[in-house]
N, C-alpha and C. Protein backbone atom coordinates (compact mmCIF):
# COMPACT_ATOMS: atom_id res chain seq x y z
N UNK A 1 -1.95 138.10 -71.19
CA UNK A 1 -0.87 137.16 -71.39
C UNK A 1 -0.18 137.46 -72.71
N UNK A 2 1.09 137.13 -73.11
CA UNK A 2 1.79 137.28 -73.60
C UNK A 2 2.63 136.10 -74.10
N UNK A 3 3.28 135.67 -75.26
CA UNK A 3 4.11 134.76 -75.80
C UNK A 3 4.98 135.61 -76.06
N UNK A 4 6.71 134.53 -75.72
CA UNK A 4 8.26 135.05 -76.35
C UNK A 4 8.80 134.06 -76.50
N UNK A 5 9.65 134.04 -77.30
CA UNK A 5 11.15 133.28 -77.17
C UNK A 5 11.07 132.78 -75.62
N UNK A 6 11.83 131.56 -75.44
CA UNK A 6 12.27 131.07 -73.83
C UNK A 6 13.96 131.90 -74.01
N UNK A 7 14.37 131.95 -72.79
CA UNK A 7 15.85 132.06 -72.73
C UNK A 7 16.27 131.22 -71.98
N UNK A 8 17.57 131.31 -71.87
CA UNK A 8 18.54 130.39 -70.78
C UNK A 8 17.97 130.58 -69.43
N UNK A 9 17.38 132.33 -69.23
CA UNK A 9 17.45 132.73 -67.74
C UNK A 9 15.42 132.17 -67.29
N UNK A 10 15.24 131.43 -68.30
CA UNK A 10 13.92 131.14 -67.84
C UNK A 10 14.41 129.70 -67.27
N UNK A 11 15.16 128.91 -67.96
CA UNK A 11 14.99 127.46 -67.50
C UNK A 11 14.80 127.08 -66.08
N UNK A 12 15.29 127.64 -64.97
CA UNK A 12 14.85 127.52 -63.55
C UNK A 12 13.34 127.48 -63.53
N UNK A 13 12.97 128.60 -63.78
CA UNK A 13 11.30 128.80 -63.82
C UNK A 13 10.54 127.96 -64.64
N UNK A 14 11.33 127.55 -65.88
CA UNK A 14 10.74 126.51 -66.75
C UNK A 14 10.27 125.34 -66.42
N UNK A 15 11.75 124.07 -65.37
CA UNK A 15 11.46 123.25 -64.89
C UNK A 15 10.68 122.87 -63.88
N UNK A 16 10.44 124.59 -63.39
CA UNK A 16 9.38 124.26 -62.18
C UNK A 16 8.18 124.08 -62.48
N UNK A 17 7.52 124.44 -63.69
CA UNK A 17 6.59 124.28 -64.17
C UNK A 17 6.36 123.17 -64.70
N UNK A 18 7.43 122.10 -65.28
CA UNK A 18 6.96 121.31 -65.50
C UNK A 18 7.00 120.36 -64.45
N UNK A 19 7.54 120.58 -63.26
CA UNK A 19 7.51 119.60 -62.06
C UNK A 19 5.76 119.88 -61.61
N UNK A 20 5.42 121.45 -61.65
CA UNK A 20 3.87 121.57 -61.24
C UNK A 20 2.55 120.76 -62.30
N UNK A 21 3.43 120.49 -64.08
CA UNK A 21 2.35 119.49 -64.78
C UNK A 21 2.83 118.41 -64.32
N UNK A 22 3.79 117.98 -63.92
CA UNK A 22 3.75 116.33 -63.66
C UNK A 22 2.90 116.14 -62.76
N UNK A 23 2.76 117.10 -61.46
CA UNK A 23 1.96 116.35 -60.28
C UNK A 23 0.83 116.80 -60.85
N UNK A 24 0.10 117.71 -61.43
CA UNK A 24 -0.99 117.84 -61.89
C UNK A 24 -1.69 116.70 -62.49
N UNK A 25 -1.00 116.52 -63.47
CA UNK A 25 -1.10 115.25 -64.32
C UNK A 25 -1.58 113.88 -63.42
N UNK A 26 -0.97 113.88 -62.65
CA UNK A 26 -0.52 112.70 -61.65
C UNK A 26 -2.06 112.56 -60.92
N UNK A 27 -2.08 113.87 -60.33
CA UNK A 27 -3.29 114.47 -59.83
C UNK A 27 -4.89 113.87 -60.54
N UNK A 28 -4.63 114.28 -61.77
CA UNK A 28 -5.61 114.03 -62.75
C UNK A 28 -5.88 112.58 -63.36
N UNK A 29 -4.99 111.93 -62.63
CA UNK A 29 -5.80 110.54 -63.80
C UNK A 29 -4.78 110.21 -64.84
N UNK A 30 -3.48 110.86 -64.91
CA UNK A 30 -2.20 110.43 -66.00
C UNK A 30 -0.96 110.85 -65.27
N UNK A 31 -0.80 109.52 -64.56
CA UNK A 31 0.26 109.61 -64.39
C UNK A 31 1.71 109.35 -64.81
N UNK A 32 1.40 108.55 -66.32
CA UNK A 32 2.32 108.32 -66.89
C UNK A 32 2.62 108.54 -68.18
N UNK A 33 2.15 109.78 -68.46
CA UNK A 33 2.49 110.86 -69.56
C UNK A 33 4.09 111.54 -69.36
N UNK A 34 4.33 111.69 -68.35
CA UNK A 34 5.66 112.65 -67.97
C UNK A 34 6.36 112.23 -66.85
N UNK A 35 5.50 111.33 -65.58
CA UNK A 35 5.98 110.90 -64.13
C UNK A 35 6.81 110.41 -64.39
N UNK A 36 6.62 109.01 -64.47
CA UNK A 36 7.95 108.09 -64.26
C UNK A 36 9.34 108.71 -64.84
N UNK A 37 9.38 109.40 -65.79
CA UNK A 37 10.67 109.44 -66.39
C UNK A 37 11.10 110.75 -66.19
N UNK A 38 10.16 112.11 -64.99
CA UNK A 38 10.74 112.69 -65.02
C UNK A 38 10.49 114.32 -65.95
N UNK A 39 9.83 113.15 -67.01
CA UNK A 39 9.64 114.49 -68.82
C UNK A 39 9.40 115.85 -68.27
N UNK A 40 10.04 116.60 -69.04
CA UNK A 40 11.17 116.57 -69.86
C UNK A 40 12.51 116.98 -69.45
N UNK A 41 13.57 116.23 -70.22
CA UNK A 41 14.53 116.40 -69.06
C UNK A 41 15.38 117.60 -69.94
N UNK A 42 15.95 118.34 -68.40
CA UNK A 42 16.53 119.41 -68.80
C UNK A 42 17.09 119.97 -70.25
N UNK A 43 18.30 118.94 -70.05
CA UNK A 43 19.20 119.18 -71.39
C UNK A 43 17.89 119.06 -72.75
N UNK A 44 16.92 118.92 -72.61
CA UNK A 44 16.01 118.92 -73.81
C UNK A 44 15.36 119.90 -74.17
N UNK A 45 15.37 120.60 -72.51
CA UNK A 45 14.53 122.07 -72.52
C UNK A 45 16.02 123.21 -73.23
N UNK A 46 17.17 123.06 -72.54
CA UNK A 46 18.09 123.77 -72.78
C UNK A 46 18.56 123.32 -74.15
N UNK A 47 18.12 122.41 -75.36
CA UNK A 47 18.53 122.54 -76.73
C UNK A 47 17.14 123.03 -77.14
N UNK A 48 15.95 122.97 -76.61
CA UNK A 48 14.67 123.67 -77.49
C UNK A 48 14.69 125.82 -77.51
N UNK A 49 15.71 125.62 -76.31
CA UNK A 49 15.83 126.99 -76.26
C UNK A 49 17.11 127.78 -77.48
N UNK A 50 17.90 127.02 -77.51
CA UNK A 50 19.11 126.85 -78.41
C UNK A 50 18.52 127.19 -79.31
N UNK A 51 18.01 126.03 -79.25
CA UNK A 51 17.43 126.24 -81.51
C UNK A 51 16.24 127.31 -81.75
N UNK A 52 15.70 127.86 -80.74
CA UNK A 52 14.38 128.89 -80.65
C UNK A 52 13.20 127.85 -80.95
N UNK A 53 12.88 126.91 -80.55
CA UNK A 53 11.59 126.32 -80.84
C UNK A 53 11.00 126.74 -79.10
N UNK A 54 11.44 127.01 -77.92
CA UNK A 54 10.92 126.59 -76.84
C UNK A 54 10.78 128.63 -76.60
N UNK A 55 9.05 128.44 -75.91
CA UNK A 55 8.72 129.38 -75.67
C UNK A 55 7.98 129.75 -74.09
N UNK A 56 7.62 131.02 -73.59
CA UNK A 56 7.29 131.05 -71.98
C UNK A 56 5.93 132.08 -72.29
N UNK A 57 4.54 132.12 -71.45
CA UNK A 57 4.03 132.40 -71.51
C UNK A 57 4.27 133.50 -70.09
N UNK A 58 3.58 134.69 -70.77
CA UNK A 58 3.81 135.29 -69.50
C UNK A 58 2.89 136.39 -68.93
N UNK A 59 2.37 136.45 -67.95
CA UNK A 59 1.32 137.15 -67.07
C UNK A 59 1.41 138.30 -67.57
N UNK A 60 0.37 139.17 -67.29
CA UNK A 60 0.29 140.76 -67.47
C UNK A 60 1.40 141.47 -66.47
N UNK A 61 2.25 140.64 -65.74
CA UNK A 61 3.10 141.44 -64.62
C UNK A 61 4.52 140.68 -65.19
N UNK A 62 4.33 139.91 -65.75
CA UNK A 62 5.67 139.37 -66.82
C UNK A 62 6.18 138.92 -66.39
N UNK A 63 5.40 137.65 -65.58
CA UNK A 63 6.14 136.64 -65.04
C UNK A 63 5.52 135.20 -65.39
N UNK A 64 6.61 134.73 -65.80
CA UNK A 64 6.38 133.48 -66.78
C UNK A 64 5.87 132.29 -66.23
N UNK A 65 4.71 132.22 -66.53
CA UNK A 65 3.38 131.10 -65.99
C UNK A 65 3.08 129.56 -67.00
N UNK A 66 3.94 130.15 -67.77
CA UNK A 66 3.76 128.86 -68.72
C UNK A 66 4.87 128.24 -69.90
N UNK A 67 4.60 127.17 -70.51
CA UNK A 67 6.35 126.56 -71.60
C UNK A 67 5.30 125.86 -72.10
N UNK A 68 6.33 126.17 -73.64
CA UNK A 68 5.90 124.89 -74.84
C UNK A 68 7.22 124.96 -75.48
N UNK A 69 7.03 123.69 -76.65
CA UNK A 69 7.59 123.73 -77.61
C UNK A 69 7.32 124.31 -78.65
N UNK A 70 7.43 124.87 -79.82
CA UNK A 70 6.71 124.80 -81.07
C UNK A 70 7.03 125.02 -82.46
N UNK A 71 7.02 124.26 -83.44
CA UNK A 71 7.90 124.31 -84.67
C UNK A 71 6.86 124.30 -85.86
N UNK A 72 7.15 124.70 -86.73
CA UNK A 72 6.79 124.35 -88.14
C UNK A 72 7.30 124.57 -89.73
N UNK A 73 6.69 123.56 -90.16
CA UNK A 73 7.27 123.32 -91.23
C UNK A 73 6.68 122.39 -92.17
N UNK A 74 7.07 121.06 -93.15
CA UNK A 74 6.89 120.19 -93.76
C UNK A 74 7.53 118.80 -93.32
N UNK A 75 6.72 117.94 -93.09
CA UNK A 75 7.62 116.85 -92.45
C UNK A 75 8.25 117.28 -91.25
N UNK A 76 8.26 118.09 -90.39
CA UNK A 76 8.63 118.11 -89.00
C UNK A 76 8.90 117.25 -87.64
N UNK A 77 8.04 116.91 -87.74
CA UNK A 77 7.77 115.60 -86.65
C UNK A 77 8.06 114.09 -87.19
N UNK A 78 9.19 113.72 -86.86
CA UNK A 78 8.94 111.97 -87.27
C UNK A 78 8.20 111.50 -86.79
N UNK A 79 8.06 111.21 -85.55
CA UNK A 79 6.39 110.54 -84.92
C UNK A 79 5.25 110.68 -85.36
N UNK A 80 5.14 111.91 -86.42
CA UNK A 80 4.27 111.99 -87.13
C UNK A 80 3.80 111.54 -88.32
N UNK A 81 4.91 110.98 -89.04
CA UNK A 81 4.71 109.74 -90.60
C UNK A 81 3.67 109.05 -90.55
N UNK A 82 3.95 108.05 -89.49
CA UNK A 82 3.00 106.88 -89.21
C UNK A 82 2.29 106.96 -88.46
N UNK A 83 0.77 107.23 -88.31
CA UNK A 83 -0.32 107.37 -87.86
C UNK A 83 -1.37 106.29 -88.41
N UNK A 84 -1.92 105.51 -86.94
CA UNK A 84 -2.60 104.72 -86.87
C UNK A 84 -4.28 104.74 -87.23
N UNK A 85 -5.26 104.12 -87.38
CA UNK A 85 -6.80 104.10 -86.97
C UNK A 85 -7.16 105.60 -87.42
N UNK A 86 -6.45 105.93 -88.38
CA UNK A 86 -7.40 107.24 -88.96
C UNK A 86 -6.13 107.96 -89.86
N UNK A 87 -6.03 108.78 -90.19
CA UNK A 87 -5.03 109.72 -91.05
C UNK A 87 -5.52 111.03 -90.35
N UNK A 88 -3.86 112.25 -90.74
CA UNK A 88 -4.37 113.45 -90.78
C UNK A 88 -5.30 114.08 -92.30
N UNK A 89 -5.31 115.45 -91.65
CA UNK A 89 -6.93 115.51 -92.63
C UNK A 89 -5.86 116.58 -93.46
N UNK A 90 -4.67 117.22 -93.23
CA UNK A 90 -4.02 118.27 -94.58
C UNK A 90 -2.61 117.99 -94.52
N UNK A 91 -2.10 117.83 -95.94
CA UNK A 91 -0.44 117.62 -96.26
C UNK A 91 -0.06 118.69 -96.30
N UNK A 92 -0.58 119.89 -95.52
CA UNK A 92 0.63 121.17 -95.97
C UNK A 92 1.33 121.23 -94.63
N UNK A 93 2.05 121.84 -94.85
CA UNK A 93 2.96 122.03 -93.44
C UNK A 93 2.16 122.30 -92.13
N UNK A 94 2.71 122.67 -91.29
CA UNK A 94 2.03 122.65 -89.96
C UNK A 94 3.20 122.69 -88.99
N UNK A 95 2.54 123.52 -87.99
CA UNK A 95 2.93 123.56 -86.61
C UNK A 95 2.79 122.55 -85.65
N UNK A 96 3.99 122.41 -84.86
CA UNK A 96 3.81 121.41 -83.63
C UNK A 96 3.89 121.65 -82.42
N UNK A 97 2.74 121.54 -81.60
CA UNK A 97 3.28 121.76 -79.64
C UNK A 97 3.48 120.58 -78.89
N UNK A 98 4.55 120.78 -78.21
CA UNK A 98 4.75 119.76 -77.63
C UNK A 98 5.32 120.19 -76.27
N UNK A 99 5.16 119.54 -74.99
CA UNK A 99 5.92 119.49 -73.97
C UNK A 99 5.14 121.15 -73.33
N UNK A 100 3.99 121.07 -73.39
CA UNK A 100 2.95 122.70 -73.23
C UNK A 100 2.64 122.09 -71.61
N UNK A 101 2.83 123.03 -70.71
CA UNK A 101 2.42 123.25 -69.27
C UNK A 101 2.65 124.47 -69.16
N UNK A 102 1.57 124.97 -67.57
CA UNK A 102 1.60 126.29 -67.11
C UNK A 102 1.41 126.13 -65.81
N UNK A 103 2.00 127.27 -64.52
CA UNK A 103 1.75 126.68 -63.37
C UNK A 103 0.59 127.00 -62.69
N UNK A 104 -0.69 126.87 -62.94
CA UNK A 104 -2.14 126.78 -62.48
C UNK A 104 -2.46 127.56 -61.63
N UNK A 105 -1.27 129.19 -62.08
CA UNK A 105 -1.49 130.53 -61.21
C UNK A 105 -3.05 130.96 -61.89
N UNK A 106 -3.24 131.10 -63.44
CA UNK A 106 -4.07 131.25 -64.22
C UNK A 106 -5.07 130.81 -64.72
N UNK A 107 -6.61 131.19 -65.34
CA UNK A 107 -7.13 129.82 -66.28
C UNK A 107 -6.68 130.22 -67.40
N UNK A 108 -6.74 128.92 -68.31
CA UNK A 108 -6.20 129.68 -69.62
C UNK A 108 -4.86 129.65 -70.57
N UNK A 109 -4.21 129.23 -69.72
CA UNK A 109 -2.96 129.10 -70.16
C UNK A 109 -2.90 128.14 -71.61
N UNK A 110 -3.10 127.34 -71.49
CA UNK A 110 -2.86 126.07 -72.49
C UNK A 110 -3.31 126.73 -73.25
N UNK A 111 -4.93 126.88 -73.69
CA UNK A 111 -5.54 127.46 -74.68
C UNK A 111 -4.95 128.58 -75.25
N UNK A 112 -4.64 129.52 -74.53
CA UNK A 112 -3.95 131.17 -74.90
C UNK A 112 -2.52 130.41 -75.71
N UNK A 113 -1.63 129.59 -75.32
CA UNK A 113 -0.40 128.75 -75.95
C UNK A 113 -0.63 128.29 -77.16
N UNK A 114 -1.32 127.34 -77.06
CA UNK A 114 -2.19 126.42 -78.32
C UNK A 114 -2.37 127.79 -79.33
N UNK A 115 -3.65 128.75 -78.77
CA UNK A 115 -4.00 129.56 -79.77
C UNK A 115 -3.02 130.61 -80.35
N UNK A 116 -2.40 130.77 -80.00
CA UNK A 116 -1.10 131.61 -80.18
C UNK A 116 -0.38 131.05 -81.42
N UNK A 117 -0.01 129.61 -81.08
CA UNK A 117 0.97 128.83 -82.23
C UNK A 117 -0.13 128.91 -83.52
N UNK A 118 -1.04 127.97 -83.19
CA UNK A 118 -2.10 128.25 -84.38
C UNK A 118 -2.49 129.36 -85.61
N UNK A 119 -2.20 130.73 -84.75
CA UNK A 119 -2.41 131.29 -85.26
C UNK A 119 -1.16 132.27 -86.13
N UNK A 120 0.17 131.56 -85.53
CA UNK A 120 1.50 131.40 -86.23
C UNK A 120 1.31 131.00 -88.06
N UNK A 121 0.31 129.75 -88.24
CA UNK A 121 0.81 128.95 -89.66
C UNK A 121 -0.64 128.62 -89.49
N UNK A 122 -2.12 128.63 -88.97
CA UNK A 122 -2.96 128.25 -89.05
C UNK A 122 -3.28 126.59 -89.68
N UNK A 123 -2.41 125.82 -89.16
CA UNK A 123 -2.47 124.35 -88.74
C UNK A 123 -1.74 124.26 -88.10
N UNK A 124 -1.93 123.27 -87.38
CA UNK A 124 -0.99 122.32 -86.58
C UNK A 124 -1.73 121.38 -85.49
N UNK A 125 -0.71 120.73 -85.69
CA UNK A 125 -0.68 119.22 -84.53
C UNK A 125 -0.20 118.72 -83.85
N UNK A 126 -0.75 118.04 -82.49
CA UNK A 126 -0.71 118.08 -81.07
C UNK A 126 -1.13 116.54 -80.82
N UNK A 127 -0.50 116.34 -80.11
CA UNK A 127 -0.88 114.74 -79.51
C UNK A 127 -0.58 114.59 -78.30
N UNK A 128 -1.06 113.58 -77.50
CA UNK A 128 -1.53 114.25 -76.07
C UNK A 128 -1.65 112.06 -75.67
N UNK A 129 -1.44 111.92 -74.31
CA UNK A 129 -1.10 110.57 -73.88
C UNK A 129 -2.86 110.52 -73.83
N UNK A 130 -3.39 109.16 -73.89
CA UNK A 130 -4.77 108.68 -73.88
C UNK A 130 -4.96 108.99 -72.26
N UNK A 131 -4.81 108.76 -71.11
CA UNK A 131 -5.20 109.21 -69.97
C UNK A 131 -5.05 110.77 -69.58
N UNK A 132 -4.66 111.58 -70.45
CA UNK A 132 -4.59 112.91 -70.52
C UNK A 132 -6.07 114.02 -70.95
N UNK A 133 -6.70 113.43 -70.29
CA UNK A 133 -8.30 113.93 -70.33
C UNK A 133 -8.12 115.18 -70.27
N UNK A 134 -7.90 115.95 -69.53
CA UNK A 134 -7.69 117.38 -69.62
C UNK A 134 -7.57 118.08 -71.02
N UNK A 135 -6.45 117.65 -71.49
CA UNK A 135 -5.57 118.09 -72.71
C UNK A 135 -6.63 117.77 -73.60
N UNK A 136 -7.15 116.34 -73.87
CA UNK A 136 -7.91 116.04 -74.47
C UNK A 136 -9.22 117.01 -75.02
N UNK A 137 -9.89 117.21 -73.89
CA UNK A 137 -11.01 117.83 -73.72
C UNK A 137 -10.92 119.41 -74.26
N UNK A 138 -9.24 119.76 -73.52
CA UNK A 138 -9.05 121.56 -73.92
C UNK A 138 -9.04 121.55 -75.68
N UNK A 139 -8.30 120.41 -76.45
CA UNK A 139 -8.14 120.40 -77.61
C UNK A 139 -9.82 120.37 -78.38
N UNK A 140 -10.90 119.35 -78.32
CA UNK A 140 -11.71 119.42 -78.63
C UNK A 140 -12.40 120.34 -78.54
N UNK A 141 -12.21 121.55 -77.22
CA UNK A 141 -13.45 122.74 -76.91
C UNK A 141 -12.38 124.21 -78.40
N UNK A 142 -11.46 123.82 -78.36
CA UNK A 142 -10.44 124.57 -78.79
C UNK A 142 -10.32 124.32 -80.83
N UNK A 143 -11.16 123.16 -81.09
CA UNK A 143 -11.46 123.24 -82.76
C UNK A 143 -10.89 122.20 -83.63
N UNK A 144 -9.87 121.31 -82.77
CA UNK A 144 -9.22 120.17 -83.03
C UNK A 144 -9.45 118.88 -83.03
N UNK A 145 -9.15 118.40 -83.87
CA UNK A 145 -10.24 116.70 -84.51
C UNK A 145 -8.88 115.71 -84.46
N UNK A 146 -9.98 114.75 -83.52
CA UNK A 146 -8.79 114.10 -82.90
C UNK A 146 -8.30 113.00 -84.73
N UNK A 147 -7.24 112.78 -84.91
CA UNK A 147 -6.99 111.88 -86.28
C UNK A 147 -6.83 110.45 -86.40
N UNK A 148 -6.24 110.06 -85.52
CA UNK A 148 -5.27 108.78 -85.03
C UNK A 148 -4.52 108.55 -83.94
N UNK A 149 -3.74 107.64 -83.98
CA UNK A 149 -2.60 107.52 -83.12
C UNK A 149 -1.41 107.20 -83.65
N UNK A 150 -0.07 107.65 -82.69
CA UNK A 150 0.98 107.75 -83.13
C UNK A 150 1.61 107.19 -82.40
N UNK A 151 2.80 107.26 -81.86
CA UNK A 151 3.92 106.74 -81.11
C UNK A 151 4.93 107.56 -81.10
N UNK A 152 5.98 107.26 -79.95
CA UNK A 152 6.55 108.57 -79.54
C UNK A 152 8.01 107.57 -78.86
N UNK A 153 9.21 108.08 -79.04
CA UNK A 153 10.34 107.18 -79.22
C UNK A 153 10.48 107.16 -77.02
N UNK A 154 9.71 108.03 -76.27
CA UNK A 154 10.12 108.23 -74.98
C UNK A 154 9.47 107.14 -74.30
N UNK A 155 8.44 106.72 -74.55
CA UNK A 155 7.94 105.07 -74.10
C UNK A 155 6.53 104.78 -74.81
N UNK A 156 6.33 103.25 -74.21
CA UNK A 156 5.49 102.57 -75.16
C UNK A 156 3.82 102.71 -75.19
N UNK A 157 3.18 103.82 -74.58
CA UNK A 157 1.99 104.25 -74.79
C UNK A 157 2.02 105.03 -76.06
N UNK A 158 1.00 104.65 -76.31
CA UNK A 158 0.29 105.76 -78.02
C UNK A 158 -0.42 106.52 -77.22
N UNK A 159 0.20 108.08 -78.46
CA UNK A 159 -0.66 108.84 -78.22
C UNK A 159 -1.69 109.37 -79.34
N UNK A 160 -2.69 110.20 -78.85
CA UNK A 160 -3.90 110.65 -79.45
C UNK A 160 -3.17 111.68 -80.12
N UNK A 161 -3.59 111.94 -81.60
CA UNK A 161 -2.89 112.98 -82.33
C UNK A 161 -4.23 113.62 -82.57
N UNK A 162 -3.75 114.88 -82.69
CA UNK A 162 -5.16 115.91 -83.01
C UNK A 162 -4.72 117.08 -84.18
N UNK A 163 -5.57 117.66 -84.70
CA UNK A 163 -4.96 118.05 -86.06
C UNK A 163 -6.30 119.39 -86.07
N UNK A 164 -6.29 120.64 -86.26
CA UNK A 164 -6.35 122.00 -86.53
C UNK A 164 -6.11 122.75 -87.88
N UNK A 165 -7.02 123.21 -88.69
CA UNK A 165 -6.60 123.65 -89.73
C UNK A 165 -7.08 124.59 -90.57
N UNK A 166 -7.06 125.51 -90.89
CA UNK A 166 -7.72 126.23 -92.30
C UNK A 166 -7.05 126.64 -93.43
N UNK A 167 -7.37 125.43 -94.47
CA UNK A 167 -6.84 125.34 -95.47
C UNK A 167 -6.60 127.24 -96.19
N UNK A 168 -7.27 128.09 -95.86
CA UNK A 168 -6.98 128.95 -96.65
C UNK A 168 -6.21 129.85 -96.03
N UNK A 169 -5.45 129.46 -94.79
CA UNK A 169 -4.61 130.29 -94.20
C UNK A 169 -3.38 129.30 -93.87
N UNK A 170 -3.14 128.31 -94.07
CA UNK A 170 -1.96 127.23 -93.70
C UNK A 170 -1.36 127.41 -94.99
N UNK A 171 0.34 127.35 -94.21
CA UNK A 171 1.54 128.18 -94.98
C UNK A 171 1.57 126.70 -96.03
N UNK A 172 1.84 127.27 -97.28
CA UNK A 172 1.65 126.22 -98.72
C UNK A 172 3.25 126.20 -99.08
């Protein structure tokens, strides 16, 4: 597998993937992480590609099996200020994934995504809807301590924030 840039000419393939995490999701015990509303909607995928934050994972035959978001920096995330029932554990900058699915041609995907960004800025943080057991579980086998909870401006469930780090390799 492989990480790139997304382009314009992925978004077809993009949205299909995330139509294959919604029912997954749905499948699994969360259905209202992404269902009801749809998440994420196009025009959101087509400005993450704009700005280069949105990326495609792609098979040894180079065909794109997977999408995230992913940014970093200092202060990045507003949803991220205010964190509930715990704090994060480092103030240096950090990476963010968000909006990560793959279409369940593969195992592996998420993790190979996740580990990829990580190893971009060696922190970052991920938050994931509380009925999202999956995600949950991949983050904990994967080195990530869950911190708190946050909130997220797309509806009124909190989510689980999780936080990744080695202080002697996260960009200062």
């Amino acid at each position: 597998m492989r990480i790139r840039h997304a382009e314009e000419r992925d978004l077809e393939r993009m949205m299909e993937i995330y139509g294959f995490a919604r029912r997954f999701m749905a499948e699994h015990g969360n259905p209202n992480q992404w269902g009801p509303t749809g998440w994420p909607p196009e025009e959101l995928i087509r400005s993450d590609i704009r700005n280069g934050n949105s990326y495609v994972c792609l098979n040894g035959a180079g065909r794109v099996i997977g999408t995230f978001f992913f940014i970093r920096g200092k202060e990045i995330e507003p949803t991220y200020r205010n964190i509930t029932g715990g704090a994060w554990r480092d103030d240096s900058p950090y990476g963010v994934v968000h909006r990560i699915a793959g279409d369940g041609s593969e195992k592996g995907i998420g993790a190979f995504c996740i580990n990829w960004a990580y190893e971009q800025c060696g922190h970052l943080r991920i938050d994931t809807h509380g009925d999202n057991i999956v995600m949950q579980n991949l983050l904990k086998k994967l080195g990530f301590v869950h911190c708190g909870t946050i909130y997220v401006e797309e509806d009124s469930y909190p989510r689980l924030a999780f936080e990744k780090s080695d202080p002697g390799r996260a960009e200062k």
